[in-house]
N, C-alpha and C. Protein backbone atom coordinates (compact mmCIF):
# COMPACT_ATOMS: atom_id res chain seq x y z
N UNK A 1 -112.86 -0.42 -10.47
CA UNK A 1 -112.30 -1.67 -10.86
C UNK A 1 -110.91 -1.85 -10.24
N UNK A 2 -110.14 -1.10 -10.36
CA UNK A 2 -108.88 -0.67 -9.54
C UNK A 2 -109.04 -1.04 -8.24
N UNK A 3 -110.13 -0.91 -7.43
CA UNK A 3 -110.05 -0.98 -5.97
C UNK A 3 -110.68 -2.14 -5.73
N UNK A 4 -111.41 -2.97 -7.16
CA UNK A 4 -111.58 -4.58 -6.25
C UNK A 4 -110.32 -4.72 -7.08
N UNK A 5 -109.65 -4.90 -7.78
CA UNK A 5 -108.77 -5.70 -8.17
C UNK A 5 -107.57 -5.59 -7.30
N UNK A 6 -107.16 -4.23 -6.22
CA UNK A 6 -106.32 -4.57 -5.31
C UNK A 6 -106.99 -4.66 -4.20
N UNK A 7 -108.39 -4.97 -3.92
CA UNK A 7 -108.74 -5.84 -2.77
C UNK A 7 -108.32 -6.82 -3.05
N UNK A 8 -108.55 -7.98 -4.24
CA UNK A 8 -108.53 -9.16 -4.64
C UNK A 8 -107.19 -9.26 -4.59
N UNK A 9 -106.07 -8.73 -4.90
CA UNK A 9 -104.88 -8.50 -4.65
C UNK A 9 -104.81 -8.61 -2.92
N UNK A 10 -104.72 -7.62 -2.20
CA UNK A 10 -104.65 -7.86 -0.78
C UNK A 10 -105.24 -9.36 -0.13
N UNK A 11 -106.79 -9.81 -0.66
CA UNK A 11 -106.79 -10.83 -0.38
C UNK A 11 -106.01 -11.80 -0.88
N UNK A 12 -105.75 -11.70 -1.93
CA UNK A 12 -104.64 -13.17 -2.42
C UNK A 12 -103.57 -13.25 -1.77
N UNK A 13 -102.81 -12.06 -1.40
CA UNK A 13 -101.62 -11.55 -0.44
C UNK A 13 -101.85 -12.25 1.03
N UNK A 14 -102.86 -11.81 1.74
CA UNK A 14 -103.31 -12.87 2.82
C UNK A 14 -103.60 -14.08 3.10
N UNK A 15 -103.84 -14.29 2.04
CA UNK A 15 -104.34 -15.86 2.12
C UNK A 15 -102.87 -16.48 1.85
N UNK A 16 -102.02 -16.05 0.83
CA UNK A 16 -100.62 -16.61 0.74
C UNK A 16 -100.00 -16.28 1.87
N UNK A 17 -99.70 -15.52 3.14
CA UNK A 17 -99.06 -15.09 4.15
C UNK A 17 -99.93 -15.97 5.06
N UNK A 18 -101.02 -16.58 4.64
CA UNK A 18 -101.45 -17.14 5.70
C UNK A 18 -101.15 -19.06 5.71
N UNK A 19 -101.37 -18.78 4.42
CA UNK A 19 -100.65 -20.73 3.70
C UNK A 19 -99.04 -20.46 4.23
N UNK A 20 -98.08 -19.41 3.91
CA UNK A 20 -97.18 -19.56 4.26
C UNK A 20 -96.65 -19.57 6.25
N UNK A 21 -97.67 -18.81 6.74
CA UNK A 21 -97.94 -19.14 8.17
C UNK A 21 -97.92 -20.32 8.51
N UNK A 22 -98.62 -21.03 7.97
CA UNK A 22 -99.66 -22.51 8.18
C UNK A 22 -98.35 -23.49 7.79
N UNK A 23 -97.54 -23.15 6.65
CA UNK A 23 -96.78 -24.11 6.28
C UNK A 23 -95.55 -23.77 7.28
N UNK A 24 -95.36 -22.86 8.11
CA UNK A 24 -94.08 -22.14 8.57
C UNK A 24 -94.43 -22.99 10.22
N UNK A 25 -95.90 -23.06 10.62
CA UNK A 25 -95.91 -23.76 11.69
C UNK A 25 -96.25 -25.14 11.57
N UNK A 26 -96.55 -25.55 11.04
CA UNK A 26 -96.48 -27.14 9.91
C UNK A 26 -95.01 -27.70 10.32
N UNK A 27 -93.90 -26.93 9.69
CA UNK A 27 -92.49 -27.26 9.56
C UNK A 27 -91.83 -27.30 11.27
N UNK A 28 -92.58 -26.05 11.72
CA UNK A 28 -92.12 -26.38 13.15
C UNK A 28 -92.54 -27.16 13.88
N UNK A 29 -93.55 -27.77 13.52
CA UNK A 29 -94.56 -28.52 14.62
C UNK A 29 -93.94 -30.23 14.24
N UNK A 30 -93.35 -30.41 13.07
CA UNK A 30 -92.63 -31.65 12.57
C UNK A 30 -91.34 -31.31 13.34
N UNK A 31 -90.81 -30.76 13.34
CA UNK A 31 -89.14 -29.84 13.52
C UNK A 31 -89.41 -30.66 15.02
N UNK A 32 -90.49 -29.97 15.91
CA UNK A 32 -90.36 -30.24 17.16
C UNK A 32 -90.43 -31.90 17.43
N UNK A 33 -91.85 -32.49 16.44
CA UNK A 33 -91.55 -33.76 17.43
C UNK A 33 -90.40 -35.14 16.58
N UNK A 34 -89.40 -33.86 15.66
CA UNK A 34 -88.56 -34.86 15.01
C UNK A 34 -87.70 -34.87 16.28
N UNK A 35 -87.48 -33.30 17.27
CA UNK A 35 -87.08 -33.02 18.31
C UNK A 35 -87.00 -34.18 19.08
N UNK A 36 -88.37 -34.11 19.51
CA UNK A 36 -88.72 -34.75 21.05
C UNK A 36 -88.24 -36.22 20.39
N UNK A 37 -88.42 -37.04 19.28
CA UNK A 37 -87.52 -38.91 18.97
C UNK A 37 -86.72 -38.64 19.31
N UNK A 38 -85.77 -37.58 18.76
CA UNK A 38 -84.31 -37.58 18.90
C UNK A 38 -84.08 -37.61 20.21
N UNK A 39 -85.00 -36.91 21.09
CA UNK A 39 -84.89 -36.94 22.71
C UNK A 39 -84.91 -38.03 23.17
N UNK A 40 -85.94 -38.88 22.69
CA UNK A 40 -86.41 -40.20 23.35
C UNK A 40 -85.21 -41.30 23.00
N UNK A 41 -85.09 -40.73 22.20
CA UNK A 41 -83.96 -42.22 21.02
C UNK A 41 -82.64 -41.77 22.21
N UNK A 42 -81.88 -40.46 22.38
CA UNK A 42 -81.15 -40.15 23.59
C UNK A 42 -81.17 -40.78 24.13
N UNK A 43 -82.46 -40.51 25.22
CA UNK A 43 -82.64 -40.91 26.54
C UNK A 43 -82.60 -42.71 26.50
N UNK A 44 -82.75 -43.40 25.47
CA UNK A 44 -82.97 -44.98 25.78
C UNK A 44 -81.38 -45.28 25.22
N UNK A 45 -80.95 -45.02 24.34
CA UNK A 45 -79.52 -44.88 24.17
C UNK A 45 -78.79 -44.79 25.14
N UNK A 46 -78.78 -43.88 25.92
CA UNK A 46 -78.26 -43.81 27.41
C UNK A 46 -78.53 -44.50 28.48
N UNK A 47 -79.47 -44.91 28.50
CA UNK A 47 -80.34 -46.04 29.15
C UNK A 47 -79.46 -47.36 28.97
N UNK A 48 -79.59 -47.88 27.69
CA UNK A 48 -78.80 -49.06 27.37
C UNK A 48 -77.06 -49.04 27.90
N UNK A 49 -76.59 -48.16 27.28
CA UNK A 49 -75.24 -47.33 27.74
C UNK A 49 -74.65 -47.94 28.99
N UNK A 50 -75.80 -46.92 29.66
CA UNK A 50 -75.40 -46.98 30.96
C UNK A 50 -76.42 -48.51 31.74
N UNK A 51 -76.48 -48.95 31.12
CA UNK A 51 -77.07 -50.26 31.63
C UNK A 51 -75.77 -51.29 31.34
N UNK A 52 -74.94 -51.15 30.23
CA UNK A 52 -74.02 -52.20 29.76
C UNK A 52 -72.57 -51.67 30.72
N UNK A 53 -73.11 -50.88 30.81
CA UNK A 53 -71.32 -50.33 31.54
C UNK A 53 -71.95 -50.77 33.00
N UNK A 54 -72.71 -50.76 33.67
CA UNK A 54 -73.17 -51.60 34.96
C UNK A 54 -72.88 -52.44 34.89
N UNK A 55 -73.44 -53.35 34.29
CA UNK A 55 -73.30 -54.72 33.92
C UNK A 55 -71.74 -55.14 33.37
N UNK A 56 -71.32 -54.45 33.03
CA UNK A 56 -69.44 -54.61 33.07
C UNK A 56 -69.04 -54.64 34.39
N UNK A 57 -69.54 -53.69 34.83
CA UNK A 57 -69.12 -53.02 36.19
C UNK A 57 -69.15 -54.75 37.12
N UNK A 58 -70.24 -54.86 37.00
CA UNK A 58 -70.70 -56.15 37.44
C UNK A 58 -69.94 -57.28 37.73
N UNK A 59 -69.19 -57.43 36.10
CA UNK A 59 -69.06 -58.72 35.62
C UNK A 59 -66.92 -58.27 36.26
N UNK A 60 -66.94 -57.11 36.12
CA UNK A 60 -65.62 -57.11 36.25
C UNK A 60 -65.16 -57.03 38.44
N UNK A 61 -66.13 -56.46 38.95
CA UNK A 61 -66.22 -57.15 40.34
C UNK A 61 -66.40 -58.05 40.35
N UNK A 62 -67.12 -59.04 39.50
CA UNK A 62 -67.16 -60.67 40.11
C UNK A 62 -65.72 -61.03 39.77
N UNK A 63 -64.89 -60.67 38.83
CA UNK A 63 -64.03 -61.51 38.22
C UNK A 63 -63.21 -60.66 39.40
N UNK A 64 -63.06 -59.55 39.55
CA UNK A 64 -62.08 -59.63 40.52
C UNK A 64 -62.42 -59.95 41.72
N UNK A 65 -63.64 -60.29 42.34
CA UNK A 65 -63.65 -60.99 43.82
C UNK A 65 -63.22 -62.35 43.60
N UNK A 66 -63.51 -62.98 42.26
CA UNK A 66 -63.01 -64.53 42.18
C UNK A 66 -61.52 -64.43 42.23
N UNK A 67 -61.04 -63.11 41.46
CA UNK A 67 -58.98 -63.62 41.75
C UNK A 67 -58.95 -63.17 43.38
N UNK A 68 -59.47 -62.41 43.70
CA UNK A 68 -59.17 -62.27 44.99
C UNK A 68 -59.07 -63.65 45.82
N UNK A 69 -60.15 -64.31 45.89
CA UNK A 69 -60.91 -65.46 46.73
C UNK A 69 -60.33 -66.75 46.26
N UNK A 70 -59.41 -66.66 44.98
CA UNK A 70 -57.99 -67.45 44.47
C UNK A 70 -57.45 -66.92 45.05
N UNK A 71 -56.17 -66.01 45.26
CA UNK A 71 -55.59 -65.34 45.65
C UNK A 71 -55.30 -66.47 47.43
N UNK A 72 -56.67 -65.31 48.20
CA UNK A 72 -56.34 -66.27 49.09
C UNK A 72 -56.35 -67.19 49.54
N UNK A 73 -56.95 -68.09 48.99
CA UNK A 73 -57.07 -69.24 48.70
C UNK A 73 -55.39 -70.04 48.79
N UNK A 74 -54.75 -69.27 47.27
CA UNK A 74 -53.32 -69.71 47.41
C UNK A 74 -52.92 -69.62 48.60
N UNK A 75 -52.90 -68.36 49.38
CA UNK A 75 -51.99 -68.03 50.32
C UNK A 75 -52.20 -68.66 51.30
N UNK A 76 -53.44 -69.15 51.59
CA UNK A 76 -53.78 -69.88 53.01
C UNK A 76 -53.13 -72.00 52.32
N UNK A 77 -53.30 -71.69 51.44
CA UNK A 77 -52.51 -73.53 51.10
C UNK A 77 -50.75 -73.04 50.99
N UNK A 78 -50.39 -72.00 50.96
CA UNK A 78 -49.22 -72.08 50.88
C UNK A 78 -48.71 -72.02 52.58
N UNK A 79 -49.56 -71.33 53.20
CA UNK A 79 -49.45 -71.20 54.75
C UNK A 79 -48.92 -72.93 55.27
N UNK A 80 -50.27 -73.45 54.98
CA UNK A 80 -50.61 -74.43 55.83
C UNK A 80 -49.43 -75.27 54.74
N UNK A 81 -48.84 -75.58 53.95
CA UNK A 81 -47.63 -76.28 53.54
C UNK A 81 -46.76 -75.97 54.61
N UNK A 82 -46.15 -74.99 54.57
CA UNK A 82 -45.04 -74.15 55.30
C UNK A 82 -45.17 -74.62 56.25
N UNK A 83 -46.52 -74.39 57.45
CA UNK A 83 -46.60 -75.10 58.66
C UNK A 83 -46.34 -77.03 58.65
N UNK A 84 -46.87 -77.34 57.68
CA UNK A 84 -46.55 -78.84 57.98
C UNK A 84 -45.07 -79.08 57.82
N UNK A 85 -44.73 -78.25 56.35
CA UNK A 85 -43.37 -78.74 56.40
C UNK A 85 -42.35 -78.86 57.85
N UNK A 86 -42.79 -77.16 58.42
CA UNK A 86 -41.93 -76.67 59.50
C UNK A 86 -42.14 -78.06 60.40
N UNK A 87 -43.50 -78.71 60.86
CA UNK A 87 -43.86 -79.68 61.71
C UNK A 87 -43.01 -81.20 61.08
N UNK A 88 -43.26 -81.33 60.13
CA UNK A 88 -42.30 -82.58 59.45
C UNK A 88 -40.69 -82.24 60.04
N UNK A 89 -39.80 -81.15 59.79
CA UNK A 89 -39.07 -80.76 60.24
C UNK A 89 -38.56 -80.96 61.40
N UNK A 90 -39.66 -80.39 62.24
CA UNK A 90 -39.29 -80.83 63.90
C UNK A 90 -39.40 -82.33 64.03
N UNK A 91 -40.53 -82.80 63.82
CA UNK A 91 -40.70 -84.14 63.91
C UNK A 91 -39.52 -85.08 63.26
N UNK A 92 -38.69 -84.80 62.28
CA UNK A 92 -37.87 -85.69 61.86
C UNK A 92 -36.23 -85.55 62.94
N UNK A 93 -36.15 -84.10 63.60
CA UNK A 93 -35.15 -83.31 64.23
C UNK A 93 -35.35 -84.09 65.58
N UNK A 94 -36.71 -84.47 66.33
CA UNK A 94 -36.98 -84.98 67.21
C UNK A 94 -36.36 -87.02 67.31
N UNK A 95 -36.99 -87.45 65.80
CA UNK A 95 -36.65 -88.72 65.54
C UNK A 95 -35.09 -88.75 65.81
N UNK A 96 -34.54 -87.78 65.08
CA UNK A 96 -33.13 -87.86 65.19
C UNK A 96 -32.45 -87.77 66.82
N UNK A 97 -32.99 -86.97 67.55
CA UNK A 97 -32.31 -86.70 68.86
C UNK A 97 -32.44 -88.19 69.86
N UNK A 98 -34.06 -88.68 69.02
CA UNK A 98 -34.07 -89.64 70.39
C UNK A 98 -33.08 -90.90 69.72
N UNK A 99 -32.62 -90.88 68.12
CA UNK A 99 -31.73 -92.17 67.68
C UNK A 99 -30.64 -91.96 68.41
N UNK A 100 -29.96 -90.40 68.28
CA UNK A 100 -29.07 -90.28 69.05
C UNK A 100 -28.71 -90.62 70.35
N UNK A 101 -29.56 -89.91 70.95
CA UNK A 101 -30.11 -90.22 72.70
C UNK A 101 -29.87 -91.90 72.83
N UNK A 102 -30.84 -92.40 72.19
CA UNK A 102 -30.53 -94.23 72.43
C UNK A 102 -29.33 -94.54 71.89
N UNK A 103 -28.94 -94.44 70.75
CA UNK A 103 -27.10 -95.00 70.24
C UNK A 103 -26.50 -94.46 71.56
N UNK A 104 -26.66 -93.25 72.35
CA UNK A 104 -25.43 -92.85 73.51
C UNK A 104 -25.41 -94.01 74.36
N UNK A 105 -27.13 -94.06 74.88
CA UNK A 105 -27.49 -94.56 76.06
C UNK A 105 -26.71 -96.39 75.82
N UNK A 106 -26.96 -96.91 74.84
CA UNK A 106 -26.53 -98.36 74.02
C UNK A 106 -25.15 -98.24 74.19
N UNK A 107 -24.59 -97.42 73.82
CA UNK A 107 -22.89 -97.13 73.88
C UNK A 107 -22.90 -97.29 75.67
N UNK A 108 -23.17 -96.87 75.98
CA UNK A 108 -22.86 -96.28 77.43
C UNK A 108 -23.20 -98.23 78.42
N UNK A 109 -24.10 -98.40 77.49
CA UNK A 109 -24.33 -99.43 78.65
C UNK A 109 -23.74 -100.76 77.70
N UNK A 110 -23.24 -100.50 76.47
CA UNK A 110 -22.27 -101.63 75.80
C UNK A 110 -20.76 -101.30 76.73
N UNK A 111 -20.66 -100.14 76.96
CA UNK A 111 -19.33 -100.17 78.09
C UNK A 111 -19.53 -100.78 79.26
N UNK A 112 -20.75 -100.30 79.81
CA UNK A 112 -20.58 -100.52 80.68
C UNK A 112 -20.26 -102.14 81.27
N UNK A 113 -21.04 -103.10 80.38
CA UNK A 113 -21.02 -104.56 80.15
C UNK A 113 -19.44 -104.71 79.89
N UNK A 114 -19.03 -104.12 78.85
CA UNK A 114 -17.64 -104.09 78.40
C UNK A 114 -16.64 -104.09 79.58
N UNK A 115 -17.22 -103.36 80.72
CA UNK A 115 -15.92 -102.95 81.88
C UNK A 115 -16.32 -104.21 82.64
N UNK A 116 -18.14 -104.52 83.02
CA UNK A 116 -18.26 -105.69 83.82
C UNK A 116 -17.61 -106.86 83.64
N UNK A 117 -17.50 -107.12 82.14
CA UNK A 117 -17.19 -108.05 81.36
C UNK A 117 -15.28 -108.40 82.24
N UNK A 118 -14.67 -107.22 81.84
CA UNK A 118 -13.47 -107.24 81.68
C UNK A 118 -13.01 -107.34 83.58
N UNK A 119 -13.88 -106.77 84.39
CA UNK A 119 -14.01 -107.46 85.40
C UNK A 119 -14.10 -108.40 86.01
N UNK A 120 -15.13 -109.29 85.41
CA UNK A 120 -15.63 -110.51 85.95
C UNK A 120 -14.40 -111.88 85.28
N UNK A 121 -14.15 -111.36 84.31
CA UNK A 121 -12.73 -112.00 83.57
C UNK A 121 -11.48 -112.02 83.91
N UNK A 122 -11.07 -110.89 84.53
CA UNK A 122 -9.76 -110.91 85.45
C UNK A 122 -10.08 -111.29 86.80
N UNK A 123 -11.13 -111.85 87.53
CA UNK A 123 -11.22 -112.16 88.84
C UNK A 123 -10.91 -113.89 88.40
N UNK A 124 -11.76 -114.08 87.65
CA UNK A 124 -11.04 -115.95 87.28
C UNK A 124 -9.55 -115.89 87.03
């Protein structure tokens, strides 16, 4: 009686080492594919991540090619001021030389009338 009752013993012993097996790879076999979401949930996390920081990346080259392409933009309208002004400049420097030029030439030939004048007046 002794020797089935610690067979029956040994078997109950096995069968519990074996439920506890069963439940021990049970726990790991959840363990793992709580694993592998957490992997996946990672990997698309990072995905998005690095999809939004591109897309910054993106948005912050456009904005700086647009100040750029302002930028020169300004500089080429500030150019072409400068040049007209400089051209207004000459052009008004030019107006002036030829008023001058003619007031001489007018002077010169109001004398000269002036001397004919004073000539033709002392011969009477």
């Amino acid at each position: 009686m002794k020797e089935i009752d610690r067979k029956i013993e040994e078997a109950r012993k096995r069968e519990e080492a074996e439920k506890r097996l069963q439940e021990q790879r049970e726990r790991e076999r959840r363990l793992q594919e709580q694993r592998e979401r957490e992997a996946e949930a990672a990997r698309q996390l990072e995905a998005r991540v690095t999809e939004a920081f591109e897309a910054a990346l993106v948005d912050r080259a456009d904005d700086l090619k647009a100040e750029l392409e302002r930028r020169y933009q300004a500089e080429i309208d500030r150019r072409v001021r400068q040049k007209l002004d400089e051209i207004e400049r000459e052009y008004q420097k030019k107006l002036e030389e030829e008023k001058r030029l003619e007031v001489k030439s007018l002077t010169s030939f109001v004398q000269l009338l002036r001397t004919s004048i004073t000539q033709s007046t002392s011969r009477i």
